[in-house]
Each structure stands twice: as C-alpha cells, then as structure tokens.
Protein backbone atom coordinates (compact mmCIF):
# COMPACT_ATOMS: atom_id res chain seq x y z
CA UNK A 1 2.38 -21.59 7.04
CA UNK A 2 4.69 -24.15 9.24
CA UNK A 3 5.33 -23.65 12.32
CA UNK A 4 8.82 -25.19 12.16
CA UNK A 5 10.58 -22.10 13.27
CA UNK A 6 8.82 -22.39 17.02
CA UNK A 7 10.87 -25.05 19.03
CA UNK A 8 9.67 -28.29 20.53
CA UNK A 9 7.20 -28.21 23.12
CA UNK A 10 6.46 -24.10 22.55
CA UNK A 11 3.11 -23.61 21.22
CA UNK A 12 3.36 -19.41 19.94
CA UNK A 13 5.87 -16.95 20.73
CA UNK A 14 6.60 -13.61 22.05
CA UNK A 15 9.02 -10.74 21.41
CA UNK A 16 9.43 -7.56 22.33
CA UNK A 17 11.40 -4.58 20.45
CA UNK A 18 12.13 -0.76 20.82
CA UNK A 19 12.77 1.72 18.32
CA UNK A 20 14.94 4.81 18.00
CA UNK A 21 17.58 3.69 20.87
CA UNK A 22 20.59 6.49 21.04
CA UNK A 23 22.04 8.69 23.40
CA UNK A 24 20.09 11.79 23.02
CA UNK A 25 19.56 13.06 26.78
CA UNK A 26 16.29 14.91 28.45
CA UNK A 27 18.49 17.95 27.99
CA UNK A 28 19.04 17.66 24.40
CA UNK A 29 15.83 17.98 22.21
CA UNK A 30 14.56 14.80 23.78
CA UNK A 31 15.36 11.64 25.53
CA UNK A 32 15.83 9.07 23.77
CA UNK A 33 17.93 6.45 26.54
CA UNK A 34 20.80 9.23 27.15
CA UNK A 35 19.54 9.22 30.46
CA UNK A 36 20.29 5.39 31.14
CA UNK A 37 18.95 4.26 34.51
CA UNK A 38 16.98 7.43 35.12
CA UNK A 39 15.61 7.75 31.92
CA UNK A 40 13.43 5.16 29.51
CA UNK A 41 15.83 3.10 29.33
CA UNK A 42 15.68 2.56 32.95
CA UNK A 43 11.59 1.59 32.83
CA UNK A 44 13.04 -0.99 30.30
CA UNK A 45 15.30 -2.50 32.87
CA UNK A 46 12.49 -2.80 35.32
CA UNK A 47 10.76 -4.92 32.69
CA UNK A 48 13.60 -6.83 32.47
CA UNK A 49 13.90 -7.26 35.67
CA UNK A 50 9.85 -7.94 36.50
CA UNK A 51 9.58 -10.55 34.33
CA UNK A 52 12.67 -13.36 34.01
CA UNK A 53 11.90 -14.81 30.65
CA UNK A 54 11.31 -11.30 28.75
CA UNK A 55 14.08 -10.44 26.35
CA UNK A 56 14.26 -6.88 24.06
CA UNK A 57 15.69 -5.57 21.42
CA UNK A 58 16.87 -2.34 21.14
CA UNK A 59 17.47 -0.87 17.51
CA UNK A 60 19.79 1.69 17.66
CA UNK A 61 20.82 4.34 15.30
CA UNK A 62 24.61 4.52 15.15
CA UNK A 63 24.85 8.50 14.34
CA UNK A 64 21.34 10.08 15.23
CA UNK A 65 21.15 13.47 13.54
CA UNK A 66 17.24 13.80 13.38
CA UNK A 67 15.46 16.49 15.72
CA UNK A 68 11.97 16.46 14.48
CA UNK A 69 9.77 13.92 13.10
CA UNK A 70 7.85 16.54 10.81
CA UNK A 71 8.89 19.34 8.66
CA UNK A 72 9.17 22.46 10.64
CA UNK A 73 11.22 24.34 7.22
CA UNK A 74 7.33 25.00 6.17
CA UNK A 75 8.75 27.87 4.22
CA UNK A 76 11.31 25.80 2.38
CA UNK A 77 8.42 23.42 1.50
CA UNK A 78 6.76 25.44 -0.72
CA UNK A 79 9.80 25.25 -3.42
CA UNK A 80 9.95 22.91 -5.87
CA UNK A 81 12.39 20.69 -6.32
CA UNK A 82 14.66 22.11 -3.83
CA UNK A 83 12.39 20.84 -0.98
CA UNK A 84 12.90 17.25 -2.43
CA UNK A 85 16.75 17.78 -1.84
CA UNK A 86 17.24 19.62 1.32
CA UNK A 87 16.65 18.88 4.89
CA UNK A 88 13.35 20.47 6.02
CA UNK A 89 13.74 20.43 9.58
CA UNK A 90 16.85 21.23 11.39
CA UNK A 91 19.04 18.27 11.85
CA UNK A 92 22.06 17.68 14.23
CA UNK A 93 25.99 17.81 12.61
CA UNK A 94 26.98 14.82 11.84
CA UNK A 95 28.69 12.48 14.54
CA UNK A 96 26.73 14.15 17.45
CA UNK A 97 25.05 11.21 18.41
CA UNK A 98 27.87 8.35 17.27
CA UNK A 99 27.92 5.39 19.92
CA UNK A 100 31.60 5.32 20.04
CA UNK A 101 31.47 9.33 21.20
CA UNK A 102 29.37 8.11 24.15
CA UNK A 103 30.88 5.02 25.89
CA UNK A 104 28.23 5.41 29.01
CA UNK A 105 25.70 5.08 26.76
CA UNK A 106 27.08 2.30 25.28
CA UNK A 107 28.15 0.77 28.58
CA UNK A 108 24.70 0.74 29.72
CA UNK A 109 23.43 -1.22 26.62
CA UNK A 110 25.77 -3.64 27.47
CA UNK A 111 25.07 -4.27 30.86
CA UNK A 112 21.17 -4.62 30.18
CA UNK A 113 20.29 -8.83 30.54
CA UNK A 114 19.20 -10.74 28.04
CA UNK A 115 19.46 -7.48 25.36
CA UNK A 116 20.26 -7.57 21.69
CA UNK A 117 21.25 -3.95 20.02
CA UNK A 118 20.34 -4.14 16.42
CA UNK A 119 20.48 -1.70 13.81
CA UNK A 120 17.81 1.38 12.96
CA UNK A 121 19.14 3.34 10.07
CA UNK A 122 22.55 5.44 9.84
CA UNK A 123 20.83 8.80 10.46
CA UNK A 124 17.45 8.45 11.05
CA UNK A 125 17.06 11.45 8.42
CA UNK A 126 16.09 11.54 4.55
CA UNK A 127 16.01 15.42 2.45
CA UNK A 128 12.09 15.98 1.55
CA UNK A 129 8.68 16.10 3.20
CA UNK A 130 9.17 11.96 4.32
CA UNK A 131 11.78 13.11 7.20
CA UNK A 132 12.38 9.45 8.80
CA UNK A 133 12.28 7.89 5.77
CA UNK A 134 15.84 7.50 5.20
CA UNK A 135 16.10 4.31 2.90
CA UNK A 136 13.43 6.12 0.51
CA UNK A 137 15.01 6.63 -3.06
CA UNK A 138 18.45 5.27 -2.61
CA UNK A 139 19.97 2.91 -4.68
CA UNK A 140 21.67 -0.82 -3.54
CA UNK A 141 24.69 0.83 -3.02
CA UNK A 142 24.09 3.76 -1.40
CA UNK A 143 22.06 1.67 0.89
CA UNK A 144 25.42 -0.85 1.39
CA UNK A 145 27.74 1.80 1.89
CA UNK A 146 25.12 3.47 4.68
CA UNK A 147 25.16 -0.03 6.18
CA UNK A 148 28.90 -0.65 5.88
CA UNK A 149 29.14 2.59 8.09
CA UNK A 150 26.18 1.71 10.10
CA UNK A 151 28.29 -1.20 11.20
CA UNK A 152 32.02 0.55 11.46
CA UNK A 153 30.33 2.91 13.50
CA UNK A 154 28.75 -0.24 16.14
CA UNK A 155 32.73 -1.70 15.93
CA UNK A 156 34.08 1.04 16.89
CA UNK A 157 32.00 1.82 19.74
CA UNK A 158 32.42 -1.70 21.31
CA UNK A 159 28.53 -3.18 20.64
CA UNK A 160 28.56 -6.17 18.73
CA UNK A 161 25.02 -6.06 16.75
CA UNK A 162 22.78 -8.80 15.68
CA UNK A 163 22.51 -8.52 11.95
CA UNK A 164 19.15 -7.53 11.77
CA UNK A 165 17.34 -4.18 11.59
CA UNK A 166 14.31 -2.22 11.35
CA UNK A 167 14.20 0.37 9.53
CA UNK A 168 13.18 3.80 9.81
CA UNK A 169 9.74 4.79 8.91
CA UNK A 170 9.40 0.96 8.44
CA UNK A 171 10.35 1.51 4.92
CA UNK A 172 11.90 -1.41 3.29
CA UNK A 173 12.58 -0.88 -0.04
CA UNK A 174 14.36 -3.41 -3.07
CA UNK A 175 17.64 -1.95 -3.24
CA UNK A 176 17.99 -2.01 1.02
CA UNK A 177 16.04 -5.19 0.94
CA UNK A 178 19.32 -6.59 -1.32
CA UNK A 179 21.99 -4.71 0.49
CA UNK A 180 21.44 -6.35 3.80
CA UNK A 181 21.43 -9.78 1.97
CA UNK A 182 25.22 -8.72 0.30
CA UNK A 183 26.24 -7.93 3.39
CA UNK A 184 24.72 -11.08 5.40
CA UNK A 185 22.17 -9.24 7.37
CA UNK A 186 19.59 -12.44 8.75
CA UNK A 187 16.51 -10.26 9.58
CA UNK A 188 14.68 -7.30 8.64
CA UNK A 189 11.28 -5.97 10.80
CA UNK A 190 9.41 -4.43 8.35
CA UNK A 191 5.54 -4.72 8.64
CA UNK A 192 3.41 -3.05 10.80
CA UNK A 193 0.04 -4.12 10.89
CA UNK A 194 -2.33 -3.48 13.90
CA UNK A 195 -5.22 -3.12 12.30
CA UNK A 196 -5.66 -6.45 10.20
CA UNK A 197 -7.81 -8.80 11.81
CA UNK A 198 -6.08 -12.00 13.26
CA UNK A 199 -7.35 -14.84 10.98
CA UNK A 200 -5.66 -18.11 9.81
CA UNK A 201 -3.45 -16.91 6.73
CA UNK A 202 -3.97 -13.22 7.59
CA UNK A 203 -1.52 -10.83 6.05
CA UNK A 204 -0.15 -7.34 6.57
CA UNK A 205 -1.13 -4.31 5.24
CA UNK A 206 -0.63 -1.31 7.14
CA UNK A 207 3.27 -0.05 6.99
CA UNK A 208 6.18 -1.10 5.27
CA UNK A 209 5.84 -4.44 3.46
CA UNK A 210 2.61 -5.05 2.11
CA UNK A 211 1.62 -8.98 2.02
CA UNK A 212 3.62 -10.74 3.91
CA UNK A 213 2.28 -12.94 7.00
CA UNK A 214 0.75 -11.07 9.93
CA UNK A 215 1.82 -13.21 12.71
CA UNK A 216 4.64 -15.39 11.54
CA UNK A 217 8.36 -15.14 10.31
CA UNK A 218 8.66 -15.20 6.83
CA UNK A 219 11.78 -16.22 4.38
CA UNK A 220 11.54 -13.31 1.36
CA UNK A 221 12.67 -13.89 -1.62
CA UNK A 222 16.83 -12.93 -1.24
CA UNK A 223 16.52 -15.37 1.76
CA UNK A 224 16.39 -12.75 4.42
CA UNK A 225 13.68 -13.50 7.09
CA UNK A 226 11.47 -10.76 7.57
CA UNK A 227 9.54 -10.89 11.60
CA UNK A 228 6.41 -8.47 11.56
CA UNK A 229 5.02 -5.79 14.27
CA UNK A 230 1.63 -6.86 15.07
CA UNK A 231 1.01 -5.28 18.37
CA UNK A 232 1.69 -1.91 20.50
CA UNK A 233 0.50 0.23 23.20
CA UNK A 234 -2.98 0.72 21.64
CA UNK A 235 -3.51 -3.13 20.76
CA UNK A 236 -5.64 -4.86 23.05
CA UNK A 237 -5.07 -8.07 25.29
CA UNK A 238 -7.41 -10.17 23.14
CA UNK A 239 -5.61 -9.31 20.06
CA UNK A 240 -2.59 -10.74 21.64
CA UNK A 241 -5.13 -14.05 22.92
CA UNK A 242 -5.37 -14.30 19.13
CA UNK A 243 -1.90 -14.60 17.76
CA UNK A 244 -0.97 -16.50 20.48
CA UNK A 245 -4.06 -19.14 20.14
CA UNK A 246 -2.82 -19.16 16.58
CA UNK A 247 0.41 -20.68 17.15
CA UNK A 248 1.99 -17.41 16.05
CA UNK A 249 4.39 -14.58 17.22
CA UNK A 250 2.96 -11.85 18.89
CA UNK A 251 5.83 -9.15 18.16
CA UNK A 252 5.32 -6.16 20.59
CA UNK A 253 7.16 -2.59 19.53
CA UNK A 254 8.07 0.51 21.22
CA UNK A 255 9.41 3.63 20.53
CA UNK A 256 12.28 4.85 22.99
CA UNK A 257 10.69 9.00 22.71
CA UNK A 258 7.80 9.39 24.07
CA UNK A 259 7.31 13.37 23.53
CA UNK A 260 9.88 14.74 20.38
CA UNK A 261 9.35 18.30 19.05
CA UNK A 262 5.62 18.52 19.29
CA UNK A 263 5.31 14.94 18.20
CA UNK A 264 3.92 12.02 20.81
CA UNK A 265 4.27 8.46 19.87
CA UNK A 266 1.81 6.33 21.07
CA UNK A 267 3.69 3.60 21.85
CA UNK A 268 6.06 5.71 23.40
CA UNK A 269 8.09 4.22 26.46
CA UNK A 270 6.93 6.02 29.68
CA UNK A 271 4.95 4.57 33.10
CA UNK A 272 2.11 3.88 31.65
CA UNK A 273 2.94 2.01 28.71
CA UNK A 274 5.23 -0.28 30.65
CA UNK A 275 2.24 -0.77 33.55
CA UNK A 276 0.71 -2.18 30.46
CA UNK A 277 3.12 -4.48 29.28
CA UNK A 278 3.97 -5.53 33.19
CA UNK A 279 0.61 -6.42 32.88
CA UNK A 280 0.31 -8.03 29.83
CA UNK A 281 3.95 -10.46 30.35
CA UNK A 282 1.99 -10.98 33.46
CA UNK A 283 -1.15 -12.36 32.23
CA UNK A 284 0.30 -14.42 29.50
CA UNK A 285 2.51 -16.30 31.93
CA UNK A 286 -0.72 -16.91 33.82
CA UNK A 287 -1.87 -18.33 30.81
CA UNK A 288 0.52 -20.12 28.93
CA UNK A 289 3.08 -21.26 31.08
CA UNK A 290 5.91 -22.70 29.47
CA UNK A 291 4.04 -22.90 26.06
CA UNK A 292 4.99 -19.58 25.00
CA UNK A 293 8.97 -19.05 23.79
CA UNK A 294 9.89 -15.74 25.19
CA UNK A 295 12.11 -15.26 22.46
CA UNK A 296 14.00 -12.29 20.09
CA UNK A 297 13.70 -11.70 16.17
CA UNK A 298 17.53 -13.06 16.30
CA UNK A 299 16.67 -15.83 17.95
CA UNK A 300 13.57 -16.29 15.76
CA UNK A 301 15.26 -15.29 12.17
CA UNK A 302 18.14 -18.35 12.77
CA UNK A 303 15.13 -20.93 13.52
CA UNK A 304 12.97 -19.69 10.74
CA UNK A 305 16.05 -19.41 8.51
CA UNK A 306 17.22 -23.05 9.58
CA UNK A 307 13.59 -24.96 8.96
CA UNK A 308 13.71 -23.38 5.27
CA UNK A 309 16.90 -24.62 4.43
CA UNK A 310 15.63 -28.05 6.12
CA UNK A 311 12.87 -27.88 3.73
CA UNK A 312 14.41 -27.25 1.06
CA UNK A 313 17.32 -30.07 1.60
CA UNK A 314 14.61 -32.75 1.92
C-alpha cells in the first residue's frame, strides 16, 4: 500500500485515542472523565503535557445511558425473544449523561491542547445479550437519524466534533458504514487487531472489520477512510518497533473506565497504563526523532483521503 498519506520527510506515524469519554463521575457507577482534572481525564492531561508532540482523541458518547458492560438481567435472559428486545442490564434515563447538561465537562474537553472530541455511539447501549453493541441490527436510517442526534446533541453542548467515530463494540456494520458517508463523516476506527503479526501486507482480523490493512489508513469502498487499532496496554514495545519500521501507523487506544460494574478493561486509563505510554512516547522520540508524525485519525483521514483522490485524478 502507498504511503502517500504520511507527509514529506515523516517516515511512520503515531496516534493515540480513548474510548468511552462522558461525564459519568467516581460517584456515579463509574468514572468515566466526570471527574476532569482529578479524575482520568486528568492522567490524560499529564500526557499531554509530558510529551509536546502527543495529540488524543477522545470519542465521546453524546447521551451515555449504559451502566454495565454485561448482562446482569440473567433472569430476563432466559426468555426468548423478549431478551432480544429488552435491555438486560439496567440502563440510565435518557439525557442523564447529555454534554450540553454538563457544561464543566464540556469545558474541560475544550481546554485540553492539541484534543479532538469525536463521536462514540448515541447511547452506548443495544436491547439483547451484545450490550455495547449499539449499531448491531439497525438499518441506514436508523443509524442516520442516531447520528443526526449524535451531532445535535455535540451543537448544542458547544463541542465542535471531527467527523469521525469509533464505534461501540467496534462494530461497523453496512447500513452505519453508509450513514456516516450521507452525512459526510471522513473517518471511521473500526479494526482492532493486536494479535496479527506485523508483516508487509498484514491485515486485520480480530474485531470489527475483518480484512482491511493492519497498520495503514485505508479508503473503503463509500470513500470513507477507515484508521485501525493495532496496539494497547498489553502490546509490547517491539510490536510498536514493527509498525513503525514499516512505515506504518502505530494507532494506540484506551478506554476512559478502568473498573465498570465488575468489568476491568485492560487498557483502561489509570497510573500504570499511562507510566507505560510516558514511557513508550518517550522511547520513540529517542528513536525516531522527527521521523515519526505525531499525528490524529483527523489529521490522518484528510491526507489519506486527499492522496486517493490524487490518484485517482492522475
């Protein structure tokens, strides 16, 4: 594949993105950057502030109304077909969690450097045993109208999102696939892979989208650039020598909760994962020096996006 999306004189590249951001606090079910400076959110500020180049994303759910990740209804369940329709763990009323009901929240996004707030579902919640899966089953446009909202819902609380999301469970199916192209969405972070070995051509295969490049952006079909997850908390530094030596993107995810209802992410912001990434930025500015574009999937979606539609003119 071409490297054309890296710019002159950078050799690989380097993002970094967090899942889950909204303003659930450490007295609410869990904390999930509610807590702003005291909270995750603050250990992500200290990264910020460690390392000068680093940049983040934070995708944000505009109306969080998820409490657990797993189904806790076990009774509920057991019934057919009414367990594919109903919620089976409790789930927070609707408009709870909306941004534009929390303006500290939302005035500590905006105040964190070099930050882009993109978008991570509507609700973070889906009826049935997949509980995060919220894309899972709808059609185009249910998935536009949940988008439409996603985005009323950023406008009203003052945040100005990159078009671009991940979505939750990394499910990325057709019909949402389409939707964010109608509604001029640039980017979509859908594979996780962590597992795949990092070869010449390698592709994913883990979560979400099956097949598409490991280490690079990719245009999909509908034109909307899709910028994989290839490393996190329990990747080591040598798979991030790899990409890197590879002239590809090493794309480093989080997850905002750390502890949720029984539930611990592994990649999880808390001290120790960020020791880990202060020491990783550390050692690959050692290394690479200005070769490496500290960059974000925005950043690296309009590049990608422009050297197709160079290709394609020429």
């Amino acid at each position: 594949m071409s490297s054309g999306w890296l710019p002159p004189g950078k050799d690989a590249a380097i993002c970094f993105s967090i899942d889950d951001v909204h303003p659930s606090k450490s007295t609410d079910a869990y904390e999930a950057g509610g807590d702003l400076e005291k909270g995750a959110l603050g250990l992500v500020a200290g990264l910020l502030a460690k390392h000068p180049a680093l940049k983040v994303t934070l995708f944000t759910t505009p109306d969080w109304r998820e409490i657990s990740a797993v189904v806790t209804r076990t009774w509920l369940a057991k019934i057919p077909i009414v367990r594919d329709h109903a919620f089976l763990t409790p789930v927070l009323p609707s408009g709870t969690m909306r941004l534009d009901r929390h303006p500290k929240f939302v005035a500590y996004l905006k105040s964190l450097p070099r930050t882009d707030v993109g978008l991570h579902g509507l609700h973070h919640i889906h009826p049935g045993k997949t509980v995060m899966i919220e894309f899972r089953d709808q059609d185009q446009a249910t998935c536009t109208r949940m988008l439409q909202l996603s985005l009323e819902i950023f406008q009203a609380a003052g945040l100005s999102p990159v078009m671009g999301m991940t979505p939750p469970g990394w499910n990325a199916p057709a019909p949402l696939i389409n939707a964010m192209k109608r509604l001029d969405f640039k980017f979509v972070g859908s594979a996780r892979d962590l597992r795949t070995p990092v070869a010449a051509g390698a592709r994913s295969s883990m979560s979400g989208l099956s097949g598409v490049a490991l280490y690079e952006p990719e245009v999909l079909p509908n034109g909307l650039v899709h910028i994989p997850t290839n490393f996190l908390a329990t990747s080591t530094k040598e798979r991030a020598f790899e990409i890197i030596e590879l002239g590809g993107l090493l794309s480093v995810k989080a997850h905002i909760v750390k502890h949720a209802v029984g539930h611990t992410a592994l990649d999880g912001i808390d001290g120790l994962y960020c020791n880990y990434l202060d020491a990783l930025f550390t050692l690959l500015d050692q290394r690479y020096g200005d070769r490496l574009w500290w960059t974000t999937m925005n950043e690296i979606a309009t590049r990608t996006a422009q050297a197709a539609g160079t290709r394609v003119a020429s």
